[in-house]
C-alpha atoms as a PDB file:
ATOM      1  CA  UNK A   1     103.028  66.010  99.555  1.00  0.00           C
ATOM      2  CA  UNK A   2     106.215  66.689 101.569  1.00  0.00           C
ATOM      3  CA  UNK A   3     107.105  68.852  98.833  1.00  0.00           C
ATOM      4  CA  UNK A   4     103.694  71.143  99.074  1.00  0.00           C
ATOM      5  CA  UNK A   5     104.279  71.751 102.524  1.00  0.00           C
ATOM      6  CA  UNK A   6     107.817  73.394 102.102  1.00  0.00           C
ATOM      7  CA  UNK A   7     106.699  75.244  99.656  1.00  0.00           C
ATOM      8  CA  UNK A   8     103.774  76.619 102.031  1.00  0.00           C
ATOM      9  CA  UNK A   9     106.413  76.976 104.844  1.00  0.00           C
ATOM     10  CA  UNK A  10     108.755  78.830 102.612  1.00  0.00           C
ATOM     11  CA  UNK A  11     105.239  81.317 101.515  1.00  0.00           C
ATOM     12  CA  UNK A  12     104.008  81.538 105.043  1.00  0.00           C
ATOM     13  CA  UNK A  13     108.009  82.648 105.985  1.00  0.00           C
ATOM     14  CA  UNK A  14     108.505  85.207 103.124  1.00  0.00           C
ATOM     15  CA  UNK A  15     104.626  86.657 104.322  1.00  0.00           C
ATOM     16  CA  UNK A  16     105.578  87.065 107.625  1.00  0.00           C
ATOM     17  CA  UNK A  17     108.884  89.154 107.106  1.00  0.00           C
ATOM     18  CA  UNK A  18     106.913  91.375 104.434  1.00  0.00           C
ATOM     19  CA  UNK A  19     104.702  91.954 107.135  1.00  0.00           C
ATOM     20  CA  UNK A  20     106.899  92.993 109.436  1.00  0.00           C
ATOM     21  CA  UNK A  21     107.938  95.578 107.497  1.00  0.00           C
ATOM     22  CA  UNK A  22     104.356  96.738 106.951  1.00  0.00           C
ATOM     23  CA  UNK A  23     103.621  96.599 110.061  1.00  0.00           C
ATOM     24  CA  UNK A  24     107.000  98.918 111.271  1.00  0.00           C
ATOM     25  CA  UNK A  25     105.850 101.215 108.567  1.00  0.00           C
ATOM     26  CA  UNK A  26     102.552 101.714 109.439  1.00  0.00           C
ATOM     27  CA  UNK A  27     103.482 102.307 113.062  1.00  0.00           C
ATOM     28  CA  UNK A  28     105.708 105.253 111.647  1.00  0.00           C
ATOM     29  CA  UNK A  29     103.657 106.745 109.488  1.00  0.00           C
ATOM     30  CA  UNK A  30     101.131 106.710 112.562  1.00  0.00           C
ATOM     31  CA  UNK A  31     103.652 108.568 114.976  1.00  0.00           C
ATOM     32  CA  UNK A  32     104.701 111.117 112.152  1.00  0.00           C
ATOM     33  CA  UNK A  33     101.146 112.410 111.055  1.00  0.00           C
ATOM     34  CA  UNK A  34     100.162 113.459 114.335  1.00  0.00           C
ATOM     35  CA  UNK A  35     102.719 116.475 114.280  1.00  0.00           C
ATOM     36  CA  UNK A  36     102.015 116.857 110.190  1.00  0.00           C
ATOM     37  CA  UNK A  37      98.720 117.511 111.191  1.00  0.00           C
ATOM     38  CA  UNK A  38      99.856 119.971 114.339  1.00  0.00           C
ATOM     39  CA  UNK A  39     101.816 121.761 111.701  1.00  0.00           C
ATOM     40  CA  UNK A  40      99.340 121.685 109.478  1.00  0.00           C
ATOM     41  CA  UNK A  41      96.864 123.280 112.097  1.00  0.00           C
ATOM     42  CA  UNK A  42      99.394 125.960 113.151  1.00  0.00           C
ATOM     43  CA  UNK A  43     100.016 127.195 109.995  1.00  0.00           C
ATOM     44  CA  UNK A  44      96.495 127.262 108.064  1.00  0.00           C
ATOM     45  CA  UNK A  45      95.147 130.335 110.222  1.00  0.00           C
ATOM     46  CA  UNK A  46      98.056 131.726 109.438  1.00  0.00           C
ATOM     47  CA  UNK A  47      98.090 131.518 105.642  1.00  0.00           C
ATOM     48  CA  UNK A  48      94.004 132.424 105.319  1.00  0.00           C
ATOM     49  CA  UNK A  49      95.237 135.690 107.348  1.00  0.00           C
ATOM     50  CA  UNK A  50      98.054 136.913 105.214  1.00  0.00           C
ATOM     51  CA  UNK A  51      95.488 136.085 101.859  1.00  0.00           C
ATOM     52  CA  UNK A  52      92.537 138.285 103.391  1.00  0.00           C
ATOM     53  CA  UNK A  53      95.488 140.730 104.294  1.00  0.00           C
ATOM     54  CA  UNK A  54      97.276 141.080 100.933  1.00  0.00           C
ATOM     55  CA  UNK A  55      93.316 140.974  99.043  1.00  0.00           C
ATOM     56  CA  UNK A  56      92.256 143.270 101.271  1.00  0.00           C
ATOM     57  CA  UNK A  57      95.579 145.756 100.183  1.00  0.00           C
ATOM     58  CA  UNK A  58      95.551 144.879  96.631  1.00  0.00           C
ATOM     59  CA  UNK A  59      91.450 145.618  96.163  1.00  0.00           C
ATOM     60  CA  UNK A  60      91.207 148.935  98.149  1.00  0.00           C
ATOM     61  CA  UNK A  61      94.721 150.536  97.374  1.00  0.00           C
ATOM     62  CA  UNK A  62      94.189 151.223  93.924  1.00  0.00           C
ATOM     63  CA  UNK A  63      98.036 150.402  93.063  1.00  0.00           C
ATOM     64  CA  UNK A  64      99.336 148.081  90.010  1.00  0.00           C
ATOM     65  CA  UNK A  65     101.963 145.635  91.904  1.00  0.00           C
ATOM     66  CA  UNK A  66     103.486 143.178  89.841  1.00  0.00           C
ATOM     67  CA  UNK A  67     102.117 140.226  91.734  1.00  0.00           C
ATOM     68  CA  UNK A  68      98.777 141.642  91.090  1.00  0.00           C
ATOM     69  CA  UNK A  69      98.407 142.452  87.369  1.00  0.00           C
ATOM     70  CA  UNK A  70      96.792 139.954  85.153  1.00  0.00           C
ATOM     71  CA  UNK A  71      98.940 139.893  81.767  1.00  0.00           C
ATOM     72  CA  UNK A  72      96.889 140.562  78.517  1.00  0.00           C
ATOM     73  CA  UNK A  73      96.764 137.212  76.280  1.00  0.00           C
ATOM     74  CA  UNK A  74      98.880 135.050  79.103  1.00  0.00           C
ATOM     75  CA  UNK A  75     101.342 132.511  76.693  1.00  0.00           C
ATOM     76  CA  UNK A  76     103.267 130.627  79.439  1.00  0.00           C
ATOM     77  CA  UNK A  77     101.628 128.766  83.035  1.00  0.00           C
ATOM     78  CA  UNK A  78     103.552 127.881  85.770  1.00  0.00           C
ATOM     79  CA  UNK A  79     102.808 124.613  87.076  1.00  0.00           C
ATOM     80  CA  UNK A  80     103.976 123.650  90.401  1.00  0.00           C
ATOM     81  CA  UNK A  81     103.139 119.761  91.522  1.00  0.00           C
ATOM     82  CA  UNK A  82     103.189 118.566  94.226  1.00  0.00           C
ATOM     83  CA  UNK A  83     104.119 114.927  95.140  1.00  0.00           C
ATOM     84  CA  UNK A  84     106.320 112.489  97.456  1.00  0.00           C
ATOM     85  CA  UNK A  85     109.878 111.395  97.615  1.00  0.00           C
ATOM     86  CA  UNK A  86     108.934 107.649  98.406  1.00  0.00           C
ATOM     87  CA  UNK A  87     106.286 105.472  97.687  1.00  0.00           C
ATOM     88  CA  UNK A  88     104.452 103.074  99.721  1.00  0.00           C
ATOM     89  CA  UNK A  89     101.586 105.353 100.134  1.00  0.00           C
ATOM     90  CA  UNK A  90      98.760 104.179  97.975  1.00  0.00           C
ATOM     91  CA  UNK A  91      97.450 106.287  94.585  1.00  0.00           C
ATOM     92  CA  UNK A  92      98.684 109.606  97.164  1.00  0.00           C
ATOM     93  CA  UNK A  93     101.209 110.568  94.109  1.00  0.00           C
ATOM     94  CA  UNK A  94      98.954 109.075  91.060  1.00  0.00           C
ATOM     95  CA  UNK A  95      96.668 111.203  92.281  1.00  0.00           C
ATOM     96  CA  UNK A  96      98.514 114.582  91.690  1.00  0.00           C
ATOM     97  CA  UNK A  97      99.974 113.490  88.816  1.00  0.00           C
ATOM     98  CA  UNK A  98      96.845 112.589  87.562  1.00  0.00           C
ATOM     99  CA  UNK A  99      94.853 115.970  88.027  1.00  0.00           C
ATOM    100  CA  UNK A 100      98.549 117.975  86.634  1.00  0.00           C
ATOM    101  CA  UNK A 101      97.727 116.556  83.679  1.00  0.00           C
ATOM    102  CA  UNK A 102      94.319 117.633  83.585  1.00  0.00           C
ATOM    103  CA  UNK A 103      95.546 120.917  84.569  1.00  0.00           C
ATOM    104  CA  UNK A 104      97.847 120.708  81.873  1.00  0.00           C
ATOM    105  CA  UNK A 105      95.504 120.268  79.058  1.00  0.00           C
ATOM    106  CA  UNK A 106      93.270 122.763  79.983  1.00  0.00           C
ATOM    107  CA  UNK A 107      95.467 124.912  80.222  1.00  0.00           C
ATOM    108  CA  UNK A 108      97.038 124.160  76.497  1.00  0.00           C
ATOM    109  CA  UNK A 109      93.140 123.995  75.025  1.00  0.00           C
ATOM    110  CA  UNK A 110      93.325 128.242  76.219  1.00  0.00           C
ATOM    111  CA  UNK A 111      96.223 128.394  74.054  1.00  0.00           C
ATOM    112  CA  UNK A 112      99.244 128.651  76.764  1.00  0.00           C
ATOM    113  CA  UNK A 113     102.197 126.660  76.977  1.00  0.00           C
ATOM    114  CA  UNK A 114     103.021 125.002  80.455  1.00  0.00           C
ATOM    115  CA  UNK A 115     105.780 124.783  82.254  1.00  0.00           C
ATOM    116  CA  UNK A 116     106.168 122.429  85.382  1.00  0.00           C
ATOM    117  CA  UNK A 117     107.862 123.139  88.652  1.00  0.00           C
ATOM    118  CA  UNK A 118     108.283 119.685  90.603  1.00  0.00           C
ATOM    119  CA  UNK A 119     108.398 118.394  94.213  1.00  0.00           C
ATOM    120  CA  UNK A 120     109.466 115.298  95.219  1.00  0.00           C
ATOM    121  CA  UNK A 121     110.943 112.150  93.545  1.00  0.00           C
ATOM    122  CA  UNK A 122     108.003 110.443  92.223  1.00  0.00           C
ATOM    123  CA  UNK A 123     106.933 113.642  90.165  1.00  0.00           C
ATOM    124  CA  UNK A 124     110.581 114.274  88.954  1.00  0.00           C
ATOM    125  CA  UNK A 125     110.609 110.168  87.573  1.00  0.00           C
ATOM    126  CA  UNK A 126     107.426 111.061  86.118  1.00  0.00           C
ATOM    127  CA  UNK A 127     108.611 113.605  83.712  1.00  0.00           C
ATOM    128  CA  UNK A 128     112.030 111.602  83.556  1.00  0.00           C
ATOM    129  CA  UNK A 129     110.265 108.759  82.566  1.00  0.00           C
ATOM    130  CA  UNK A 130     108.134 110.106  79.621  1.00  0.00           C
ATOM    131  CA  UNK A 131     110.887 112.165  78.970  1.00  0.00           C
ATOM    132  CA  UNK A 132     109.208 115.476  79.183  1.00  0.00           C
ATOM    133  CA  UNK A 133     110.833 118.706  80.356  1.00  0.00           C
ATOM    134  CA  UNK A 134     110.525 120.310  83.543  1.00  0.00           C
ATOM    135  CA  UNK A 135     111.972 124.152  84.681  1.00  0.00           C
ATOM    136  CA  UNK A 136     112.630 123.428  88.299  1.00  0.00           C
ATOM    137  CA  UNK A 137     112.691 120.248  90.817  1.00  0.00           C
ATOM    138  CA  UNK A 138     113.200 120.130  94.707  1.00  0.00           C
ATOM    139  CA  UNK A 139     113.264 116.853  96.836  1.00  0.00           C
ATOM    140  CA  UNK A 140     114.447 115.044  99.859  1.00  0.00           C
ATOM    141  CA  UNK A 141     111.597 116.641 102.140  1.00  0.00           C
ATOM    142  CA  UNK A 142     108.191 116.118 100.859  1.00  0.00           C
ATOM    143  CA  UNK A 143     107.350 114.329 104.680  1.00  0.00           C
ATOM    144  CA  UNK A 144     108.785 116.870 106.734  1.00  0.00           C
ATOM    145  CA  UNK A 145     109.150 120.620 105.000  1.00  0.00           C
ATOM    146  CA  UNK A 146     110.945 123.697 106.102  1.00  0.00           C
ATOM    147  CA  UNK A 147     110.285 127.327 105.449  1.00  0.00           C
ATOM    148  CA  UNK A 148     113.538 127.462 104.301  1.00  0.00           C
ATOM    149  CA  UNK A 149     112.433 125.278 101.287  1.00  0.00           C
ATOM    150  CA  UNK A 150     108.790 126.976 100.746  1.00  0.00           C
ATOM    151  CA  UNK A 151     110.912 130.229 100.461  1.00  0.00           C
ATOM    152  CA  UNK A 152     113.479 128.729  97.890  1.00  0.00           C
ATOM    153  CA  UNK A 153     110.364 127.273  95.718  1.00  0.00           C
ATOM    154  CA  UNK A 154     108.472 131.043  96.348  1.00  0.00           C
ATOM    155  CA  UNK A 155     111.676 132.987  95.368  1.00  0.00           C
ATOM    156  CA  UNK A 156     111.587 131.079  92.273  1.00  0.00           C
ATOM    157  CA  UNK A 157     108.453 131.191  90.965  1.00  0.00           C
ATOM    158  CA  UNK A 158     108.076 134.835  92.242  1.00  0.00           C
ATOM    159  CA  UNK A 159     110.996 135.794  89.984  1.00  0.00           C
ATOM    160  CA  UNK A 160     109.798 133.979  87.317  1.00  0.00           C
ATOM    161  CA  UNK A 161     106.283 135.262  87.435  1.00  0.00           C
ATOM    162  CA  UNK A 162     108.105 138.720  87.417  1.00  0.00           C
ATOM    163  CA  UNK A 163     109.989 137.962  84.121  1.00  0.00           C
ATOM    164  CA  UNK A 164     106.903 137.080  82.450  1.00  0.00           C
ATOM    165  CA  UNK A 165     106.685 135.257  79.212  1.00  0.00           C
ATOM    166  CA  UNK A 166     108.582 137.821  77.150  1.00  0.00           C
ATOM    167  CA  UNK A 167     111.653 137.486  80.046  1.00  0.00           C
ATOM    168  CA  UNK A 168     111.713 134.055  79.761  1.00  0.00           C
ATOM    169  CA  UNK A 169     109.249 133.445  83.028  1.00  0.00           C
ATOM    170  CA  UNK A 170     105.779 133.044  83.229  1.00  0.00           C
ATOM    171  CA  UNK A 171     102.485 134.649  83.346  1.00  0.00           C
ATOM    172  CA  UNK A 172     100.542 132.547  85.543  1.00  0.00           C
ATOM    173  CA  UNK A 173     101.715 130.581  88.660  1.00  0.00           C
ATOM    174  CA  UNK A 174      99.312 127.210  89.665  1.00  0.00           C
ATOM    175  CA  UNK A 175      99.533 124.833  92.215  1.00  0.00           C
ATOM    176  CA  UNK A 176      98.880 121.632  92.121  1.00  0.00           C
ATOM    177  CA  UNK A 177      98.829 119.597  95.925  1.00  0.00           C
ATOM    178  CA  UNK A 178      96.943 117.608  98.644  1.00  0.00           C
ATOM    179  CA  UNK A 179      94.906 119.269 101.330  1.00  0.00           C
ATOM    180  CA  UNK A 180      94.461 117.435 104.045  1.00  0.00           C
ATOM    181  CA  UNK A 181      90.658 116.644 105.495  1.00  0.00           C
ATOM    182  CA  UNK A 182      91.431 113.868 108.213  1.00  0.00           C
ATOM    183  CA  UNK A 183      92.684 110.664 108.419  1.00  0.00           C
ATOM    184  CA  UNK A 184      90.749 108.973 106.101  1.00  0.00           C
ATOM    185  CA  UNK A 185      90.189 111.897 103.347  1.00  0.00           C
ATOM    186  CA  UNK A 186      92.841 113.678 101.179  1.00  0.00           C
ATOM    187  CA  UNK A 187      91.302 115.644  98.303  1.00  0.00           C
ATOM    188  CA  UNK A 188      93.922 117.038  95.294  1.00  0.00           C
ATOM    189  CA  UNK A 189      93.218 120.831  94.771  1.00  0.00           C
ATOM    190  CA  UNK A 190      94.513 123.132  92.349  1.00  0.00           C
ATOM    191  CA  UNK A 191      95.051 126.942  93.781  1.00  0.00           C
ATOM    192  CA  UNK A 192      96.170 129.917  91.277  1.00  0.00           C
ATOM    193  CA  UNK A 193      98.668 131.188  93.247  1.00  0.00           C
ATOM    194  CA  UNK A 194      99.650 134.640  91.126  1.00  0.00           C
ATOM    195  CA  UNK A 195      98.556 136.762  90.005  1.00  0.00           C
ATOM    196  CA  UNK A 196      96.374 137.138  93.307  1.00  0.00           C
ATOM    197  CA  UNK A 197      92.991 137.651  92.618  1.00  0.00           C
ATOM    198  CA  UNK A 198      91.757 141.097  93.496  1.00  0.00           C
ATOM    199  CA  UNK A 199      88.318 141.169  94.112  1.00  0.00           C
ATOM    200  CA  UNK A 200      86.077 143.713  92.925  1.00  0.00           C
ATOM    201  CA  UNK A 201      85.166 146.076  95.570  1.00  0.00           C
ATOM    202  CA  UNK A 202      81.836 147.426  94.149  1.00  0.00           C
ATOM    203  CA  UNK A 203      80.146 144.468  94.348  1.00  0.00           C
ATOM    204  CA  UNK A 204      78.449 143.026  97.443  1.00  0.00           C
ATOM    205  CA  UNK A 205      80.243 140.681  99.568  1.00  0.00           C
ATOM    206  CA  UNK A 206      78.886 138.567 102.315  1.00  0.00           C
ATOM    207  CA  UNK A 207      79.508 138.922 105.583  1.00  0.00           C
ATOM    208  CA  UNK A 208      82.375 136.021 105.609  1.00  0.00           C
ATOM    209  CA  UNK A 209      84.036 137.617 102.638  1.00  0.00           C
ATOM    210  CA  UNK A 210      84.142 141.095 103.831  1.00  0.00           C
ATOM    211  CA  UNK A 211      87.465 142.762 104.380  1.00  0.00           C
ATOM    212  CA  UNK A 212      88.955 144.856 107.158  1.00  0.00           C
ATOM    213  CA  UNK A 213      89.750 148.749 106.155  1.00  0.00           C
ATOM    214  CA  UNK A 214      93.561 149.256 106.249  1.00  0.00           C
ATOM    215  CA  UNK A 215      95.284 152.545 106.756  1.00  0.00           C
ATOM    216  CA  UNK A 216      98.625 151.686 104.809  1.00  0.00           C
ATOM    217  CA  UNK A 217     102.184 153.367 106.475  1.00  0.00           C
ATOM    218  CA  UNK A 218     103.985 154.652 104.424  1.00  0.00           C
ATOM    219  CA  UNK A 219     101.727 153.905 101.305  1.00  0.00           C
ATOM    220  CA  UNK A 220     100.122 150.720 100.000  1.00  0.00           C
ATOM    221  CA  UNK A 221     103.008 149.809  97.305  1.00  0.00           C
ATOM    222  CA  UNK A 222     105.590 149.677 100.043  1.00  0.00           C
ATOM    223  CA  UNK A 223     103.397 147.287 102.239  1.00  0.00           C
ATOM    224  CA  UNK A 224     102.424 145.221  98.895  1.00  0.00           C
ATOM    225  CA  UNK A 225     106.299 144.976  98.478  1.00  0.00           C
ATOM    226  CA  UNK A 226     106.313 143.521 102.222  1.00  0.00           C
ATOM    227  CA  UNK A 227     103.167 141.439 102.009  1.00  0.00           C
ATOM    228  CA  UNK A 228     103.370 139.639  98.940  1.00  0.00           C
ATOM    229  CA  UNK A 229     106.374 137.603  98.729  1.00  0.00           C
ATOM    230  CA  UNK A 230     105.609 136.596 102.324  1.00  0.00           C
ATOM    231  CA  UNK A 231     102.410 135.406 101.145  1.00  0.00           C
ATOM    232  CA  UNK A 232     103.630 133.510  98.233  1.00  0.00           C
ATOM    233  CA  UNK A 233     105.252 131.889 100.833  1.00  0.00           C
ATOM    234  CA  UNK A 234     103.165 130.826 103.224  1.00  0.00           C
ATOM    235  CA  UNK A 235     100.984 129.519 100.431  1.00  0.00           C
ATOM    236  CA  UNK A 236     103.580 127.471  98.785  1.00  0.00           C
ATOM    237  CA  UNK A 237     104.862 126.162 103.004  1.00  0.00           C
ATOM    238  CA  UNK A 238     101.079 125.817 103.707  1.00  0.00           C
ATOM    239  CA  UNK A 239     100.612 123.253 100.347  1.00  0.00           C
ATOM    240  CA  UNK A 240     103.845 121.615 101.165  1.00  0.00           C
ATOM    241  CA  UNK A 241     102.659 121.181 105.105  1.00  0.00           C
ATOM    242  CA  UNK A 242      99.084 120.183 103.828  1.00  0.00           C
ATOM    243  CA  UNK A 243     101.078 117.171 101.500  1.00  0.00           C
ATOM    244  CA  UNK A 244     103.235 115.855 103.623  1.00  0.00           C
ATOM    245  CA  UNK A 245     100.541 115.663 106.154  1.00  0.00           C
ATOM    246  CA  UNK A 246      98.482 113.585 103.078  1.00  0.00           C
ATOM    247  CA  UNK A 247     101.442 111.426 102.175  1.00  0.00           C
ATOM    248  CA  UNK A 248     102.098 110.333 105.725  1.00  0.00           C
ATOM    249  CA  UNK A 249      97.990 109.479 106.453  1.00  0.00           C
ATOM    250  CA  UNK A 250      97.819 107.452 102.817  1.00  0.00           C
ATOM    251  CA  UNK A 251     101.098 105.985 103.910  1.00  0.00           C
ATOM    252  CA  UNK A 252      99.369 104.496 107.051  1.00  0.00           C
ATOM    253  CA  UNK A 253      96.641 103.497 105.236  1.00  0.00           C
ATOM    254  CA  UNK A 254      98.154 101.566 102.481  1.00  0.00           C
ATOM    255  CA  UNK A 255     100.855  99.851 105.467  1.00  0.00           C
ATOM    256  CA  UNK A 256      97.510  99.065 107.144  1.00  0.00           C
ATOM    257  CA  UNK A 257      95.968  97.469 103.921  1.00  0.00           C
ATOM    258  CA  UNK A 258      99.171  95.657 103.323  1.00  0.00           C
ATOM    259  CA  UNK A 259      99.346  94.272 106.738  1.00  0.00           C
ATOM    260  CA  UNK A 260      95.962  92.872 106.728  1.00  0.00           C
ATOM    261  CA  UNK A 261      96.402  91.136 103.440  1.00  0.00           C
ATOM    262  CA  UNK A 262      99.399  89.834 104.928  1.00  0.00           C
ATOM    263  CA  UNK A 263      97.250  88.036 107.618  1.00  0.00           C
ATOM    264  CA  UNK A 264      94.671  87.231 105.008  1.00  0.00           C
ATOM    265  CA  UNK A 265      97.394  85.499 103.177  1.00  0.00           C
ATOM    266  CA  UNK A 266      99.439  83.818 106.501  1.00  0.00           C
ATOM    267  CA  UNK A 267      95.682  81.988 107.063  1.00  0.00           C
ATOM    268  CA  UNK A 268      95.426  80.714 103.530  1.00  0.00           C
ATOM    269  CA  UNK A 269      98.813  79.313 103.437  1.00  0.00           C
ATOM    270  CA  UNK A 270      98.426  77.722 106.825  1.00  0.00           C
ATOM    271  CA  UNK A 271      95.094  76.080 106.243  1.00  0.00           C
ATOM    272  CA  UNK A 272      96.726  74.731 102.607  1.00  0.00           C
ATOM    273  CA  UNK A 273      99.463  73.694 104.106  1.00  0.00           C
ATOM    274  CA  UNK A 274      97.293  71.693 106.900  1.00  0.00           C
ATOM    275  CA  UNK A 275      95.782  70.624 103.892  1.00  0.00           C
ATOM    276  CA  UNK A 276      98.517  69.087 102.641  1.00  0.00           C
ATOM    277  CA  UNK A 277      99.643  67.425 105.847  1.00  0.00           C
ATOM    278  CA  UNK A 278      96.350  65.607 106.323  1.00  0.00           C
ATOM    279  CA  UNK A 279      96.741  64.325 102.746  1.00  0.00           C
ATOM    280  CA  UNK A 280     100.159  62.922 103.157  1.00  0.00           C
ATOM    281  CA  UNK A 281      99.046  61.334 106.458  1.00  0.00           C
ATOM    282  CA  UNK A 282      96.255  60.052 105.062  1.00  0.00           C
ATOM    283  CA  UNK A 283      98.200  58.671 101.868  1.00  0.00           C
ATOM    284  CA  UNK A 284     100.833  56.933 104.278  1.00  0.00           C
ATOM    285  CA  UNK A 285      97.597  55.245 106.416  1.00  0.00           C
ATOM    286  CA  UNK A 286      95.893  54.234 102.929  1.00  0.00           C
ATOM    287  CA  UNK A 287      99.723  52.588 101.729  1.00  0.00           C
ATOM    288  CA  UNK A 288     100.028  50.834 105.095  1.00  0.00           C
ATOM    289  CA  UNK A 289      96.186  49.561 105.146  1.00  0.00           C
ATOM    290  CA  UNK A 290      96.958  48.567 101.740  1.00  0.00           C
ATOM    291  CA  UNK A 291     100.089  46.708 102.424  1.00  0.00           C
ATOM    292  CA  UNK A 292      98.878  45.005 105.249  1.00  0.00           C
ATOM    293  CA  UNK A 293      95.942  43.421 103.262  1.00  0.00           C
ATOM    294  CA  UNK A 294      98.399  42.421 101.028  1.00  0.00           C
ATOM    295  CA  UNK A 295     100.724  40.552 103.629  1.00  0.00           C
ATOM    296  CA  UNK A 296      96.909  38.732 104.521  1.00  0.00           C
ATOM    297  CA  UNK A 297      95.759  37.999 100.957  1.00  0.00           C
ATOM    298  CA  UNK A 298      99.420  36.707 100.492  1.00  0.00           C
ATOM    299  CA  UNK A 299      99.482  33.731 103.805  1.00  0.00           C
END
């Protein structure tokens, strides 16, 4: 019985320390997601602005850009996934990784071949992993991003969209990352990033979707020029705000989790090991009972 007891010590001990560092954990990811989701709010009016801009340029200019030109029978998709560096934060990486490869085989059923851009550790292991190729990774920031990195990742995949298949680049660019709803809701959305979409400007818009007239100066290709690769990359920092502010909130919700099983787990072991302390008292009260009688029976 002795024995039991230790050994529900020694569980209750180990418990407690794991807890502890749940506990720490969640506490961080609590203090860090409040300015992910400032960020997050500074920047998304931002991004939606520069999109209706560059749209808005693209549908009424009448000029072929690059950027804008949808490639006849499109061979190669860029795939750009979004994930963490570290763990610890629930199905937040699964998730991505799941809908990617979704992505990916729709994308091969249409008859084009992918090619994936990664962020973060946990999609780079992935691929690693299964041993499948990959064009590009970037990591070490996934819960706290720069511009500096959204505009290495845009350059990139701008240059590569340029290229096109025949170049050795691509003909489509998608993304694949987190938006973040609130605290308690993270949905995984996939965005074509390029070509942007022009929209037709016969047809009838609603209110919400119309867009401003522009008077372009000097001429709408040299503004396109200006416009676009800033709004590849405010897309790509927007996504890359949006996750980290996803990672950090599934992060405080798994510590959470993990903290209250903890407690779940200290009261089990406590009430077992109780258990086995009444036992072993009673056991020594039924030997000395017994003993006793036996001294009686024995005068």
């Amino acid at each position: 019985m002795g024995a039991q007891q230790r050994i529900y010590r020694q569980k209750s001990r180990s418990v407690q320390s794991t807890k502890k560092i749940t506990r720490a954990m969640e506490l961080i990811a609590t203090s860090r997601v409040t300015k992910a989701r400032e960020r997050v709010q500074q920047t998304t009016p931002y991004a939606r602005a520069i999109t209706r801009a560059v749209s808005a340029v693209a549908t009424f200019s009448d000029v072929d850009h690059p950027l804008t030109l949808e490639r006849e029978n499109p061979s190669k998709a860029g795939m750009l996934i979004i994930t963490s560096d570290r763990g610890l934060a629930g199905a937040y990486s699964a998730s991505v990784l799941k809908r990617s490869e979704a992505l990916r085989e729709l994308l091969q059923d249409e008859g084009r071949e992918v090619v994936p851009y990664l962020t973060g550790r946990k999609a780079e292991g992935y691929f690693k992993f299964r041993q499948r190729t990959f064009e590009e990774s970037w990591t070490g920031f996934t819960d706290k991003p720069t511009y500096e990195v959204a505009k290495e990742i845009g350059d990139r995949l701008t240059a590569d969209f340029i290229k096109g298949s025949e170049g050795g680049g691509v003909d489509e660019i998608h993304i694949v990352y987190t938006q973040f709803v609130n605290m308690v809701t993270q949905e995984v959305q996939v965005v074509r990033l390029l070509p942007l979409e022009v929209v037709d400007a016969e047809e009838k818009a609603s209110e919400e979707d119309l867009f401003p007239l522009y008077e372009f100066e000097p001429d709408a290709s040299e503004v396109l020029d200006a416009l676009l690769p800033q709004y590849v990359t405010s897309r790509i920092y927007n996504a890359l705000l949006q996750a980290a502010a996803s990672e950090l909130a599934a992060r405080q919700r798994a510590m959470k989790s993990a903290t209250d099983n903890a407690d779940e787990l200290l009261k089990t072991y406590t009430r077992l090991a109780n258990q086995a302390r009444q036992a072993e008292i009673t056991q020594e009260i039924s030997e000395i009972v017994g003993g006793a009688s036996a001294l009686a029976d024995a005068k």
